[in-house]
C-alpha atoms as a PDB file:
ATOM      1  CA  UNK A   1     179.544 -16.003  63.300  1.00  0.00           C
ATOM      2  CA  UNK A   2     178.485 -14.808  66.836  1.00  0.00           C
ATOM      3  CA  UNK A   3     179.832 -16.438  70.029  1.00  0.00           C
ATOM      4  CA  UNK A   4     177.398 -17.938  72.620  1.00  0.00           C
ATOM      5  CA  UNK A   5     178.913 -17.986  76.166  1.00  0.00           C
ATOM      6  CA  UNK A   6     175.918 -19.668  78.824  1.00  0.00           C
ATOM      7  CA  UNK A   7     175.775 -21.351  81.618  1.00  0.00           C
ATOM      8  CA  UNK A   8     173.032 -24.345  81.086  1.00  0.00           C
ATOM      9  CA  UNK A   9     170.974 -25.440  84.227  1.00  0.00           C
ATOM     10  CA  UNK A  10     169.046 -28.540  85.107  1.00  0.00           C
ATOM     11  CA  UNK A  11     166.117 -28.230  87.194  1.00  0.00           C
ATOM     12  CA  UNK A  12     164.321 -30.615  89.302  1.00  0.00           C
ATOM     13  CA  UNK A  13     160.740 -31.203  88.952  1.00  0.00           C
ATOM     14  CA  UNK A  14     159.625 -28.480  90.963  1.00  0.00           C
ATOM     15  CA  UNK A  15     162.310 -25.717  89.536  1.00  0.00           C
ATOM     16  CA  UNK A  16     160.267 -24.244  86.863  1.00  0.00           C
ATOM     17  CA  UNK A  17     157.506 -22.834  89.303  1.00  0.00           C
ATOM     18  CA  UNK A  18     160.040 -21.969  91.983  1.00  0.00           C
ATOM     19  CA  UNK A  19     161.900 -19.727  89.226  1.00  0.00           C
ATOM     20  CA  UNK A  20     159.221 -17.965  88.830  1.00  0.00           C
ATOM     21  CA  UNK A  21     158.494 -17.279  92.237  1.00  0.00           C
ATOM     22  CA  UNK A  22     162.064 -16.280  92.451  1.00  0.00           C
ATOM     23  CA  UNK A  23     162.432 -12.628  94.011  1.00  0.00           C
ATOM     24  CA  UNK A  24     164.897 -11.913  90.995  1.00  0.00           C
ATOM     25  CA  UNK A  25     162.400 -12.763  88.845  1.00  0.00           C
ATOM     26  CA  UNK A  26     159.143 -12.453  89.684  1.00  0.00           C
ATOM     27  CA  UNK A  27     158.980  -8.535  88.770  1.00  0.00           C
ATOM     28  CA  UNK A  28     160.417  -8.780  85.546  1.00  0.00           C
ATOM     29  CA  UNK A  29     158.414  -9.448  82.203  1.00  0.00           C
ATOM     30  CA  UNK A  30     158.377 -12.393  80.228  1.00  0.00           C
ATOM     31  CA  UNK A  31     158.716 -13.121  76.821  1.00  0.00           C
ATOM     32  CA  UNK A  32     156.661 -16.245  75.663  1.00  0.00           C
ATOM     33  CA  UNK A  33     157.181 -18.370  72.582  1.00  0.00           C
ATOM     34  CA  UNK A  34     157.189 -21.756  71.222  1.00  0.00           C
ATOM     35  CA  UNK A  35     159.890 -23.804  69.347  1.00  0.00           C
ATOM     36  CA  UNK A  36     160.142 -26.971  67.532  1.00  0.00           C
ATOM     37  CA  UNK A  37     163.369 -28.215  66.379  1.00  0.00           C
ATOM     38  CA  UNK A  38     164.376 -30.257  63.852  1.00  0.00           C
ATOM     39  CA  UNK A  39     167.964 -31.451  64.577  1.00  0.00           C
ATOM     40  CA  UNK A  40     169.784 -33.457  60.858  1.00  0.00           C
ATOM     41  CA  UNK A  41     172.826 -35.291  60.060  1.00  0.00           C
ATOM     42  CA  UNK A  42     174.186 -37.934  57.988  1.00  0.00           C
ATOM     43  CA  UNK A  43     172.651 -41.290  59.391  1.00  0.00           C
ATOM     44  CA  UNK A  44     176.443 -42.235  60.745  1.00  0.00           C
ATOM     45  CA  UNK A  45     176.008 -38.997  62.615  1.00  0.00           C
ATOM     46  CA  UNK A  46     179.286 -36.853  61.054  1.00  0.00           C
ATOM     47  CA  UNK A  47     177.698 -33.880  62.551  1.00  0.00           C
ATOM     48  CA  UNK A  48     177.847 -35.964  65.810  1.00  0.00           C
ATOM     49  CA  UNK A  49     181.267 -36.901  66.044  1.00  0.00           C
ATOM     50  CA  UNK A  50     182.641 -33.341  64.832  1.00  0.00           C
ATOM     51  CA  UNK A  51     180.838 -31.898  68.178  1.00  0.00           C
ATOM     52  CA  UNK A  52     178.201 -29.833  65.821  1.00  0.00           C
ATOM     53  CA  UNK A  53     174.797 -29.356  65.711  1.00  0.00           C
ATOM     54  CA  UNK A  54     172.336 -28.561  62.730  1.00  0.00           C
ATOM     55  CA  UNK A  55     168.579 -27.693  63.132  1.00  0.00           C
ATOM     56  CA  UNK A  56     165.848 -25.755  61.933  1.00  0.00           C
ATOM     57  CA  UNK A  57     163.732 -23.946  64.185  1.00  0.00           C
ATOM     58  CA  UNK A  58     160.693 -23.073  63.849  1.00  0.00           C
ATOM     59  CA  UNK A  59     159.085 -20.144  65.951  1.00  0.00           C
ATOM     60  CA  UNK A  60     156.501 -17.274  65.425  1.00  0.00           C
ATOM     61  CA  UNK A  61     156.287 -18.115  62.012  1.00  0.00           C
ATOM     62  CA  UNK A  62     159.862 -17.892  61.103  1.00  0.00           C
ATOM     63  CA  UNK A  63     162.199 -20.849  60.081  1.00  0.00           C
ATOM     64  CA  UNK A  64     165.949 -20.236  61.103  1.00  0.00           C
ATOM     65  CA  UNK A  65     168.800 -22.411  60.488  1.00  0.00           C
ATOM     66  CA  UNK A  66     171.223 -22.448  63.067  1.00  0.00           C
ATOM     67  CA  UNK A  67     174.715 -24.216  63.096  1.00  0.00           C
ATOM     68  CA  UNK A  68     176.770 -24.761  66.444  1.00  0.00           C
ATOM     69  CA  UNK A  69     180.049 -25.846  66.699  1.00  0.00           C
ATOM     70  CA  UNK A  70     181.942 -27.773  69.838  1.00  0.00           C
ATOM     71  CA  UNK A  71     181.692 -26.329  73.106  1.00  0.00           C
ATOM     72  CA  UNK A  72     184.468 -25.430  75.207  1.00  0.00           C
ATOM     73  CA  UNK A  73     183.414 -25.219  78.838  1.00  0.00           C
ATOM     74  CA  UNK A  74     182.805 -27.742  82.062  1.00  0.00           C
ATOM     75  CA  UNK A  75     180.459 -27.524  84.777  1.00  0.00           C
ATOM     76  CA  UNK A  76     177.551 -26.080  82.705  1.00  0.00           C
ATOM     77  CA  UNK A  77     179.410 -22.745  81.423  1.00  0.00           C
ATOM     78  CA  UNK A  78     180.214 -23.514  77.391  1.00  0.00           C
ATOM     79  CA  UNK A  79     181.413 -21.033  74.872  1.00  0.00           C
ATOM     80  CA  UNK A  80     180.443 -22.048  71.283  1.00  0.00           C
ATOM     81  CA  UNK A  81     180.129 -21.108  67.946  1.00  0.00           C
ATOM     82  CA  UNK A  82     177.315 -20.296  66.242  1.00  0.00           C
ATOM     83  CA  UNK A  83     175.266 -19.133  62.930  1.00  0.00           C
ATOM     84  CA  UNK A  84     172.100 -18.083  62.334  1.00  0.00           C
ATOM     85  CA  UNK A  85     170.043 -17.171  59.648  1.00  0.00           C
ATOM     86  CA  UNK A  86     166.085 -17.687  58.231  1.00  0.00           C
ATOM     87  CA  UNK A  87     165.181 -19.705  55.364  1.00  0.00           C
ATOM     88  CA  UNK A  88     162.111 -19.530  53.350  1.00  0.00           C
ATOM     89  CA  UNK A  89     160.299 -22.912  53.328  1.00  0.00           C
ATOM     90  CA  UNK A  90     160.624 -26.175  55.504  1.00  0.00           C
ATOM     91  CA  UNK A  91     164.010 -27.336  54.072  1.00  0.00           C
ATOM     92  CA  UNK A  92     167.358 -26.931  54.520  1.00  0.00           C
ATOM     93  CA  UNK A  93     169.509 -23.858  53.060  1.00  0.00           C
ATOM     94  CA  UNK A  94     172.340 -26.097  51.380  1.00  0.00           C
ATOM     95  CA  UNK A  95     173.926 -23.353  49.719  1.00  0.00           C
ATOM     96  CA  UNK A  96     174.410 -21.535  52.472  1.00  0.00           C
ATOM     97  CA  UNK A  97     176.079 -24.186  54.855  1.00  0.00           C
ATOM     98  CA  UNK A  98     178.418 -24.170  51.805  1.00  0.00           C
ATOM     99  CA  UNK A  99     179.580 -20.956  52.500  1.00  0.00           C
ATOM    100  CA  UNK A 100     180.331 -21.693  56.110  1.00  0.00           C
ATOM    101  CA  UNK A 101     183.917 -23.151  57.612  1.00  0.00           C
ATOM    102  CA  UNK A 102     183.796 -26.043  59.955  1.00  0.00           C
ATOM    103  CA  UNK A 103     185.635 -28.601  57.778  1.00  0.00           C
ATOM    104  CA  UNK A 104     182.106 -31.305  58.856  1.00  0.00           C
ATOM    105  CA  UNK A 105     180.157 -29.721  56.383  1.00  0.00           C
ATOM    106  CA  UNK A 106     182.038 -30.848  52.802  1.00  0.00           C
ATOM    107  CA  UNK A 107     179.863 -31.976  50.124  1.00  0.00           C
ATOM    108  CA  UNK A 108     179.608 -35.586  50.922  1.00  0.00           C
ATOM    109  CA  UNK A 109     178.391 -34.460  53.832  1.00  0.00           C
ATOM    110  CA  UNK A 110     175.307 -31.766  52.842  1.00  0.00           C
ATOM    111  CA  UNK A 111     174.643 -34.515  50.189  1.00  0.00           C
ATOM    112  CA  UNK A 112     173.319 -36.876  52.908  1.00  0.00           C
ATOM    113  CA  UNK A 113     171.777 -34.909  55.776  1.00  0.00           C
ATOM    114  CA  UNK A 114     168.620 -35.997  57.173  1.00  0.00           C
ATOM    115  CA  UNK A 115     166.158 -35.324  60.004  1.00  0.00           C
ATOM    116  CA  UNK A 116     167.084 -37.663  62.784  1.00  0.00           C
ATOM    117  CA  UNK A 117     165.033 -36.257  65.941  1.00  0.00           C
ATOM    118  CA  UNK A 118     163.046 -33.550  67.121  1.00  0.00           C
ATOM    119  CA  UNK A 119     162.746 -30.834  70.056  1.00  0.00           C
ATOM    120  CA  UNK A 120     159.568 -29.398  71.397  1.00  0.00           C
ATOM    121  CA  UNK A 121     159.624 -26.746  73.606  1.00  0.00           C
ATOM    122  CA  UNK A 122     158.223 -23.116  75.498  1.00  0.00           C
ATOM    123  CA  UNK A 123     160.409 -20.623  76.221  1.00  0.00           C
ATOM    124  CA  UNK A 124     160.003 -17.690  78.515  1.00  0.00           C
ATOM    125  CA  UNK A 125     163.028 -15.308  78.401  1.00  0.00           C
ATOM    126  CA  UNK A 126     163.490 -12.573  80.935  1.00  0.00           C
ATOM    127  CA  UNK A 127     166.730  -9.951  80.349  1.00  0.00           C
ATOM    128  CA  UNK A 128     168.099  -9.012  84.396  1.00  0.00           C
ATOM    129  CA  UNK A 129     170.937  -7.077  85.300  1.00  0.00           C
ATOM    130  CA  UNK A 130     173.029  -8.711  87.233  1.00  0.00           C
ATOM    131  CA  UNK A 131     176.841  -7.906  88.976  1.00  0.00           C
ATOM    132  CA  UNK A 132     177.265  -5.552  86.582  1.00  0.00           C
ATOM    133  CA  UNK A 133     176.342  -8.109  83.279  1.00  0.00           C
ATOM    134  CA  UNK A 134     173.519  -8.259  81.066  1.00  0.00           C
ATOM    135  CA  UNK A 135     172.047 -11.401  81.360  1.00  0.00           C
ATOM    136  CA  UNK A 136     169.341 -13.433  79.346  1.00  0.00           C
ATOM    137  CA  UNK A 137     167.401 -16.075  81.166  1.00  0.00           C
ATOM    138  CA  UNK A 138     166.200 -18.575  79.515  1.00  0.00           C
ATOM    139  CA  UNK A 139     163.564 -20.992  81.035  1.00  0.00           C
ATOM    140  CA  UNK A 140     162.745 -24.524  78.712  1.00  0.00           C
ATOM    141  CA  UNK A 141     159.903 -26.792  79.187  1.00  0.00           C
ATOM    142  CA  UNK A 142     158.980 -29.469  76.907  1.00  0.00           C
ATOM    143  CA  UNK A 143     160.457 -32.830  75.556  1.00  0.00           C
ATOM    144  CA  UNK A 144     162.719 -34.741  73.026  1.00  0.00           C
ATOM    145  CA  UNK A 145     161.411 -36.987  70.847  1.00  0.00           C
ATOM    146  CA  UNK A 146     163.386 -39.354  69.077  1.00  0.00           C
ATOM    147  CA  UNK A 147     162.414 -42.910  67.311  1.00  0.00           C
ATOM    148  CA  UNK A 148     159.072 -42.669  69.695  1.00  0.00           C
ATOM    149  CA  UNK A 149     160.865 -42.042  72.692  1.00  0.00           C
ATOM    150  CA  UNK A 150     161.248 -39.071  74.678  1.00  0.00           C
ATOM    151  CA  UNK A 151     162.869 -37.109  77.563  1.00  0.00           C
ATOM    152  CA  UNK A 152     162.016 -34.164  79.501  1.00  0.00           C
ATOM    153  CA  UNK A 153     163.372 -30.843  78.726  1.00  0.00           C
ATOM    154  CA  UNK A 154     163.562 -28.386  81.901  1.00  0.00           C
ATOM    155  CA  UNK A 155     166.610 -26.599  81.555  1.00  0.00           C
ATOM    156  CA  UNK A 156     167.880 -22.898  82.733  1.00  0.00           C
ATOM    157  CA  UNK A 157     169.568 -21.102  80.295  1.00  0.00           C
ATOM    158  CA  UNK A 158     171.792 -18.240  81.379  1.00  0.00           C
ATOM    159  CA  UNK A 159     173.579 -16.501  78.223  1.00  0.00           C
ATOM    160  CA  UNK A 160     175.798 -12.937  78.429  1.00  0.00           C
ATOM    161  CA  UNK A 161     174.448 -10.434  76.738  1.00  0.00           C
ATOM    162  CA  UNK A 162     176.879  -8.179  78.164  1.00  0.00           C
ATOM    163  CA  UNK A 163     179.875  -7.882  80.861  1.00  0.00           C
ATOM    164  CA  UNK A 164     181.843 -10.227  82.160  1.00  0.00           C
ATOM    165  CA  UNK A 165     181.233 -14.301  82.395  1.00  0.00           C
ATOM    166  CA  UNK A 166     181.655 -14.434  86.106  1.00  0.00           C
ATOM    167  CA  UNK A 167     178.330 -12.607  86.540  1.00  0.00           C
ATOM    168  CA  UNK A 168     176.822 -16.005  85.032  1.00  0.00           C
ATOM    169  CA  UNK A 169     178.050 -18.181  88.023  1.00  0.00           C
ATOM    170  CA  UNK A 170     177.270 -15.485  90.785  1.00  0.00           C
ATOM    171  CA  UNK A 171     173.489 -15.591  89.402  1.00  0.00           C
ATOM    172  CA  UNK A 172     173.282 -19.387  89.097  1.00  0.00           C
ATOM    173  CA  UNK A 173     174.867 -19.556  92.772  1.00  0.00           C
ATOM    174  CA  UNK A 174     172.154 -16.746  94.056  1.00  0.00           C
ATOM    175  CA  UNK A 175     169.613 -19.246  92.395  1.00  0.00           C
ATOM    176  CA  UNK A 176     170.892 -22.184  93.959  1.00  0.00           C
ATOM    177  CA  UNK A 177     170.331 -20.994  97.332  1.00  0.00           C
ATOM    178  CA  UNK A 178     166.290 -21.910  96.892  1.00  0.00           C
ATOM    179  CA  UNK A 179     166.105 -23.756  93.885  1.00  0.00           C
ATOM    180  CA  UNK A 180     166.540 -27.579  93.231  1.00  0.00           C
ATOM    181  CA  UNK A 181     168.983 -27.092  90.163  1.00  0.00           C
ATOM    182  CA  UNK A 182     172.247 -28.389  88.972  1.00  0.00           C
ATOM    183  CA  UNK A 183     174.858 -27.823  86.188  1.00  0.00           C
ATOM    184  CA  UNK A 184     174.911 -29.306  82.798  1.00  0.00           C
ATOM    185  CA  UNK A 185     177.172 -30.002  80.085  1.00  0.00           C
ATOM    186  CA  UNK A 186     174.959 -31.865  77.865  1.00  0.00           C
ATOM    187  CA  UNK A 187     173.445 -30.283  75.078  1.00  0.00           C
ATOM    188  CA  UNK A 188     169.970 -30.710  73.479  1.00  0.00           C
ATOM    189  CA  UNK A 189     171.610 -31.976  70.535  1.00  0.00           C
ATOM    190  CA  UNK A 190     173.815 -34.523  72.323  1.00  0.00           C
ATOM    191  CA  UNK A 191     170.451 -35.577  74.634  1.00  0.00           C
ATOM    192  CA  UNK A 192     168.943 -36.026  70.735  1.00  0.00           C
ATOM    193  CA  UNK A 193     171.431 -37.973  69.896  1.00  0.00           C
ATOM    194  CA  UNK A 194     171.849 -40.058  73.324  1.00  0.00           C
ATOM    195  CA  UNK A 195     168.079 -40.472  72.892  1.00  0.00           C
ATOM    196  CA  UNK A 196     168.064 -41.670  69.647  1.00  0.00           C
ATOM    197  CA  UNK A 197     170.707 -44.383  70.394  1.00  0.00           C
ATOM    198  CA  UNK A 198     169.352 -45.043  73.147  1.00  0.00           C
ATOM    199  CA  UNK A 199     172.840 -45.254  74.758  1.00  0.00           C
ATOM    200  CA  UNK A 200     175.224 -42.619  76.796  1.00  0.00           C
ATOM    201  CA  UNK A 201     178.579 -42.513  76.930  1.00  0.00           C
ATOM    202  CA  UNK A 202     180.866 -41.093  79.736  1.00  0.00           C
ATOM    203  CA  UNK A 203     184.278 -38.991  78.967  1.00  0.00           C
ATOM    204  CA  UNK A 204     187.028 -39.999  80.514  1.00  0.00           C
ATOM    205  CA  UNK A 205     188.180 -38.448  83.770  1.00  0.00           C
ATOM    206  CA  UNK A 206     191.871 -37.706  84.728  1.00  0.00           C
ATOM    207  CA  UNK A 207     192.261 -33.794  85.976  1.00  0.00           C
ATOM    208  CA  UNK A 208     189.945 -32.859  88.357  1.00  0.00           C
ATOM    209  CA  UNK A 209     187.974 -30.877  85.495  1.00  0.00           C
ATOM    210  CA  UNK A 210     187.136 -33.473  83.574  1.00  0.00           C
ATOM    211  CA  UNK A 211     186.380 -35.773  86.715  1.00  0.00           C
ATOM    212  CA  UNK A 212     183.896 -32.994  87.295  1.00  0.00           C
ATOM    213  CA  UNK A 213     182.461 -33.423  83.642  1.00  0.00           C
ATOM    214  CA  UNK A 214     181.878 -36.986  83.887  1.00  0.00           C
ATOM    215  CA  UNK A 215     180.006 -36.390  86.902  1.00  0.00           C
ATOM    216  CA  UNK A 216     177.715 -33.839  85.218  1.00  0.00           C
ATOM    217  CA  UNK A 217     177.557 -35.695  82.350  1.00  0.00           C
ATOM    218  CA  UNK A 218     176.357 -38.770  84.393  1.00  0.00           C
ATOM    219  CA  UNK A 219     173.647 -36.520  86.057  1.00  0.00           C
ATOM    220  CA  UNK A 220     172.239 -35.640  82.677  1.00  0.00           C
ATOM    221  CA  UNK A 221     172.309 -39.196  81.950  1.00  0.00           C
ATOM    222  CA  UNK A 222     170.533 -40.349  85.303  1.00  0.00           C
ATOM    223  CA  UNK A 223     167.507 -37.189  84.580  1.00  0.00           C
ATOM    224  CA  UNK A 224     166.941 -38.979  80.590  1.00  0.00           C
ATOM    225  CA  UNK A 225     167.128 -42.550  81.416  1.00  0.00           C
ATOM    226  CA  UNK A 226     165.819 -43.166  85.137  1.00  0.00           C
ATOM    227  CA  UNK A 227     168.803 -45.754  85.793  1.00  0.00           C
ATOM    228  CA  UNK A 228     170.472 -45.363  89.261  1.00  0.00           C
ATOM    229  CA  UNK A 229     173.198 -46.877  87.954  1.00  0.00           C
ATOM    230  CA  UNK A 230     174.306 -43.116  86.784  1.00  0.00           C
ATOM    231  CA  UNK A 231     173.777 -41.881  89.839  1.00  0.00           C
ATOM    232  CA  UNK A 232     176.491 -44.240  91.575  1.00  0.00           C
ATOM    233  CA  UNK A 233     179.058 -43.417  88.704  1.00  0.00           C
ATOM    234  CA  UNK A 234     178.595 -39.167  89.412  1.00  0.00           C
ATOM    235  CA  UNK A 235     179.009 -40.379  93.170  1.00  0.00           C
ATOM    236  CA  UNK A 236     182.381 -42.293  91.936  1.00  0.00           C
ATOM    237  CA  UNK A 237     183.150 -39.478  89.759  1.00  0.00           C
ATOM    238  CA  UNK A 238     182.912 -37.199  92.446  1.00  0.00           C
ATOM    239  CA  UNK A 239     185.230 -38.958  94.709  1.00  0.00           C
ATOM    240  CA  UNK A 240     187.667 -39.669  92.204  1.00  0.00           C
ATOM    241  CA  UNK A 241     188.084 -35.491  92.030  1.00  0.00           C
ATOM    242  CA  UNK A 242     187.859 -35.802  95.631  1.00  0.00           C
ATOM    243  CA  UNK A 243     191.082 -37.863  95.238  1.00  0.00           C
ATOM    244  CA  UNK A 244     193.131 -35.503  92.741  1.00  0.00           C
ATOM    245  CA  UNK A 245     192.172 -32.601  94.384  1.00  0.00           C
ATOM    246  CA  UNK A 246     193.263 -31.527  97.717  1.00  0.00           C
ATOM    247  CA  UNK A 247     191.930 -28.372 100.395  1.00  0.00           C
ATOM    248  CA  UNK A 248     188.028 -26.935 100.324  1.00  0.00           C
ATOM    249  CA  UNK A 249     187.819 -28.683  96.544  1.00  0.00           C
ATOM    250  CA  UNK A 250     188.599 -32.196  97.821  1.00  0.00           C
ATOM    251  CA  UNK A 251     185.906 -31.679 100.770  1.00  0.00           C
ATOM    252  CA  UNK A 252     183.436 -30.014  98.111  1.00  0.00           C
ATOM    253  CA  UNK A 253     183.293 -33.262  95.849  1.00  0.00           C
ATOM    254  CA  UNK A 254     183.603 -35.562  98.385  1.00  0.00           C
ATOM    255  CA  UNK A 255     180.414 -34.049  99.846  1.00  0.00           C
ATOM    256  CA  UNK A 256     178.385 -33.733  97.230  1.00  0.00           C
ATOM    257  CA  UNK A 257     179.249 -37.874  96.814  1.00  0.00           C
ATOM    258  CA  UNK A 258     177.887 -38.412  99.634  1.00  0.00           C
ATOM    259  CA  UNK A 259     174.526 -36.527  98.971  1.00  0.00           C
ATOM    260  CA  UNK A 260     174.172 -38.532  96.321  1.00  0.00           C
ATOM    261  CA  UNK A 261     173.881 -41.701  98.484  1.00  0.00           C
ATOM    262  CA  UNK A 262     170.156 -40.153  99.109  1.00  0.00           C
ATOM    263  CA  UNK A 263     168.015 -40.856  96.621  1.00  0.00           C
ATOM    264  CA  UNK A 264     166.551 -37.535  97.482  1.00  0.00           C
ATOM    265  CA  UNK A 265     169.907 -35.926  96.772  1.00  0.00           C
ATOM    266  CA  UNK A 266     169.061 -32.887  94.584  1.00  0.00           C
ATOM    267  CA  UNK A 267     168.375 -30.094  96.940  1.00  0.00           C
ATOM    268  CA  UNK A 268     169.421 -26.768  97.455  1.00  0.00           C
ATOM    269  CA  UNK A 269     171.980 -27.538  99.823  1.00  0.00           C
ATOM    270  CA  UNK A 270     173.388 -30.214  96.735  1.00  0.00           C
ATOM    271  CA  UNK A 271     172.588 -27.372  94.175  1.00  0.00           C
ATOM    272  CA  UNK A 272     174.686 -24.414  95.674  1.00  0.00           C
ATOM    273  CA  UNK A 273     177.456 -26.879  96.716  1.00  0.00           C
ATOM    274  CA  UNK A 274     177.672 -28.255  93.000  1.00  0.00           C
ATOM    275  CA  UNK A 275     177.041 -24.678  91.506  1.00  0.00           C
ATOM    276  CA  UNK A 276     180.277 -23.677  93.990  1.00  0.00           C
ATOM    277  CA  UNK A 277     182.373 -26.657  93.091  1.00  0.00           C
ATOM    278  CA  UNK A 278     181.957 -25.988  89.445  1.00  0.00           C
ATOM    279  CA  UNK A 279     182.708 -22.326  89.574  1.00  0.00           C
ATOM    280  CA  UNK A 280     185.779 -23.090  91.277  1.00  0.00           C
ATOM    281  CA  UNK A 281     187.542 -25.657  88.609  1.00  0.00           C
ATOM    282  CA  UNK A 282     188.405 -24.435  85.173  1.00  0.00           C
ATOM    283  CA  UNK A 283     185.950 -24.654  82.432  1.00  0.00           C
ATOM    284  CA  UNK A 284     188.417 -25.987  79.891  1.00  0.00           C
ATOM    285  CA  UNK A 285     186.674 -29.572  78.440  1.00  0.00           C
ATOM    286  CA  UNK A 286     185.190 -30.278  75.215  1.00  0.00           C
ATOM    287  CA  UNK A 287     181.522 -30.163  74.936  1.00  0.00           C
ATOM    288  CA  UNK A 288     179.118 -32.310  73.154  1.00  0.00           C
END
């Protein structure tokens, strides 16, 4: 098992071309491919509820199997489990999910795993060196397609290759200076899932951590459905951290609420603020 420790990024519309405009990475190669995902579980969704994820991915003519476990994280910076291996064919390796621990994957479990959606995307990947960390950035463009409908994916992906995690947030703070980006806690899997329901749920808020999580997680919900309503709730979730929160926090979030009143609201003065506000709380929230 390896451990993956990112920082995930939404970007606006116009992010992608700004990135690559970007004076950090402009000068530095890209590496192209193309990926299409198959995500499974039972059709209950156990994989779902346990917080995992099980695909096959398919890219430059390999087929890997990969199987993530819960995140642990907040404001777009997870740390999760993870295995990885190719498989000959189109199917699924049963024997060796077998071998692996997470208690979701008994018998009664493998025995009943099907496909339930699909992601279709291009990757460019660029390695930087930044405050003294290795860094792999990750740039996603493509949809998620699920019971004939689909979202947009345009996501930053920021994962350490090396050194410490802190470099992550003082690169996706240098970013949000010029780009229209935000934090995000939801996976692809989870957006798969939301999709395929066609339904999002909100956690609960209480500490101002997880106030900050239901915000995000209402911003992911507002890019993949189009309904305002999700916009007022992050503006509510916002204030209610506003309210357990106290000093430069308290004046952060209550801010950021009230960029949100703009419909407009997701520029780079919004995206360094939220980048700021998320660096400063402690990642410490379950992750779908």
């Amino acid at each position: 098992m390896s451990q993956e420790i990112e920082l995930k990024l939404a970007l606006g519309q116009e992010g992608p071309k700004a990135l690559r405009c970007h004076p950090l990475l402009a000068a530095q190669p890209a590496q192209a491919s193309h990926l299409g995902n198959t995500y499974f579980d039972t059709p209950e969704g156990a994989l779902e509820r346990a917080r995992m994820a099980l695909r096959l991915r398919r890219v430059n003519g390999r087929v890997l199997q990969t199987v993530k476990t819960r995140g642990e994280g907040g404001g777009g910076l997870s740390t999760r489990g993870e295995w990885e291996w190719e498989v000959s064919g189109s199917g699924l390796d049963l024997e060796g999910l077998k071998g692996l621990p997470p208690a979701a994957l008994g018998q009664d479990v493998l025995e009943r795993l099907v496909p339930r959606f699909t992601t279709d995307f291009h990757r460019e990947t660029r390695m930087i060196d930044h405050a003294g960390a290795r860094i792999e950035v990750a740039l996603d463009e493509g949809e998620i397609l699920a019971d004939n409908r689909r979202v947009a994916i345009r996501e930053l992906e920021l994962e350490l290759k090396a050194g410490e995690p802190e470099a992550l947030w003082s690169l996706a703070e240098t970013l949000a200076e010029s780009l229209p980006l935000r934090p995000a806690d939801t996976s692809k899997a989870a957006r798969g899932s939301a999709l395929l329901a066609d339904a999002w749920q909100l956690p609960k808020g209480g500490t101002p951590s997880a106030w900050l999580h239901r915000a995000i997680v209402a911003l992911d919900a507002l890019a993949d459905t189009g309904d305002e309503t999700w916009r007022r709730e992050a503006g509510k979730a916002l204030q209610q951290l506003a309210e357990a929160s106290g000093g430069d926090t308290a004046k952060a979030a209550s801010g950021l609420a009230a960029l949100l009143s703009n419909s407009a609201w997701l520029t780079p003065a919004f995206s360094l603020a939220m980048v700021r506000l998320a660096r400063r709380l402690p990642a410490d929230r379950d992750l779908a």
